[in-house]
Protein backbone atom coordinates (compact mmCIF):
# COMPACT_ATOMS: atom_id res chain seq x y z
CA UNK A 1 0.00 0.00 0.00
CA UNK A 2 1.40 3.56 -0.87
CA UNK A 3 0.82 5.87 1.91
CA UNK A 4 0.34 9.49 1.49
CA UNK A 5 2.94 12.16 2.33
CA UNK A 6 0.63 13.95 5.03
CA UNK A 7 -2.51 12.45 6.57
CA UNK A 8 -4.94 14.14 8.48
CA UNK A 9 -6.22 13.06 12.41
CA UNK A 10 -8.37 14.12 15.21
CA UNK A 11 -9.30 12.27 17.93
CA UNK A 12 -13.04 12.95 19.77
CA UNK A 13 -10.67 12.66 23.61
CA UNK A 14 -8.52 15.82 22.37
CA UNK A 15 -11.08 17.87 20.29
CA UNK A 16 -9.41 20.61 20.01
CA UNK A 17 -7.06 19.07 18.36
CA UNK A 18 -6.19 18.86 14.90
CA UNK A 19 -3.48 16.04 13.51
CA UNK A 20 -1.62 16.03 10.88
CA UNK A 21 0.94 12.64 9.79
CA UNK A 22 3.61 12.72 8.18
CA UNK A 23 4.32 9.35 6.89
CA UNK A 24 8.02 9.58 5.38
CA UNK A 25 11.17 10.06 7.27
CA UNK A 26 11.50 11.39 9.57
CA UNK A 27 8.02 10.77 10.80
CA UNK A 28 6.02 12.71 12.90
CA UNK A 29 2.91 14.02 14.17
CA UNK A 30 1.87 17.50 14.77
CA UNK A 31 -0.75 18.77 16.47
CA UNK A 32 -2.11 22.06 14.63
CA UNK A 33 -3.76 23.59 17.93
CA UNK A 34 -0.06 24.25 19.27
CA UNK A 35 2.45 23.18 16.98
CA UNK A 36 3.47 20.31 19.27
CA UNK A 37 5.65 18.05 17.49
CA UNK A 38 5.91 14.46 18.39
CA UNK A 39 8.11 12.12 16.50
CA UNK A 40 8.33 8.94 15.76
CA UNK A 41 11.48 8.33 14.99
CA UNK A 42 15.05 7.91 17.06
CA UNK A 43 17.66 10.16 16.33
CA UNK A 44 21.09 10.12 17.15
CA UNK A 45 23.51 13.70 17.72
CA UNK A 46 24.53 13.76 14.19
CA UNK A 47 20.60 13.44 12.98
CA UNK A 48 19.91 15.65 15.00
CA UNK A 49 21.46 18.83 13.05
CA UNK A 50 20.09 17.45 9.55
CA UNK A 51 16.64 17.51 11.35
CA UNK A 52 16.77 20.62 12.70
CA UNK A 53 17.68 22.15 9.03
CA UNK A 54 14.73 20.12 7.87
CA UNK A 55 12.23 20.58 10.35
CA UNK A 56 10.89 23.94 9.80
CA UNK A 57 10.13 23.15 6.45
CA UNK A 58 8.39 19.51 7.06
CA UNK A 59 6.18 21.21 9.25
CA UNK A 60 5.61 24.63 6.99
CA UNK A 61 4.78 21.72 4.97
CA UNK A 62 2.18 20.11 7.28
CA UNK A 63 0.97 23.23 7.91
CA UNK A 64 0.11 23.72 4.04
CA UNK A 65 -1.28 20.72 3.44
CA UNK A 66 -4.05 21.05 6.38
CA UNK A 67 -4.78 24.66 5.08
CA UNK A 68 -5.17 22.94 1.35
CA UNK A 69 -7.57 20.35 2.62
CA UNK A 70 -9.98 22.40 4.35
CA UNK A 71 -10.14 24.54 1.77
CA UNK A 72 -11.06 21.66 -0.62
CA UNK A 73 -14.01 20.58 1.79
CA UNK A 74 -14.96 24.12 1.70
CA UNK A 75 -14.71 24.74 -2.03
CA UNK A 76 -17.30 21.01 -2.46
C-alpha cells in the first residue's frame, strides 16, 4: 500500500485538536492547535542537526497541506 505524504487526524478525547501525519522520514505528528511536534522516529547527535535544518520546512509543509484540505471541503 502507498501511503500518502501527510494524513490528516483528530481524535473525539482531544477535540481541540487537529493532527496532521507525516508518513516519510523522519516521521512525525503534529498537532495544529499548538504546533506540538511528536516524533516517531530515534535520532542520534549527528541526525539531530540534519533535522533541525529540515524541520521547519516539514512542518511549513504540514501546515500547508491542512490549510489545502480544508479549503477543498470548503470549495465542495
Amino acid at each position: 500500500m502507498e501511503l500518502p505524504k501527510f494524513i490528516l487526524g483528530d481524535n473525539t478525547d482531544l477535540p481541540e485538536s487537529i493532527f496532521v501525519i507525516h508518513t516519510e522520514f523522519p516521521r512525525f505528528i503534529i498537532d495544529l492547535k499548538d504546533d506540538e511536534v511528536e516524533w516517531l522516529e530515534d535520532f542520534d547527535k549527528d541526525d539531530e542537526k540534519e533535522l533541525s535544518s529540515e524541520a521547519e520546512s516539514l512542518i511549513t509543509q504540514a501546515n500547508e497541506f491542512y490549510d489545502r484540505e480544508v479549503n477543498r471541503y470548503e470549495d465542495s
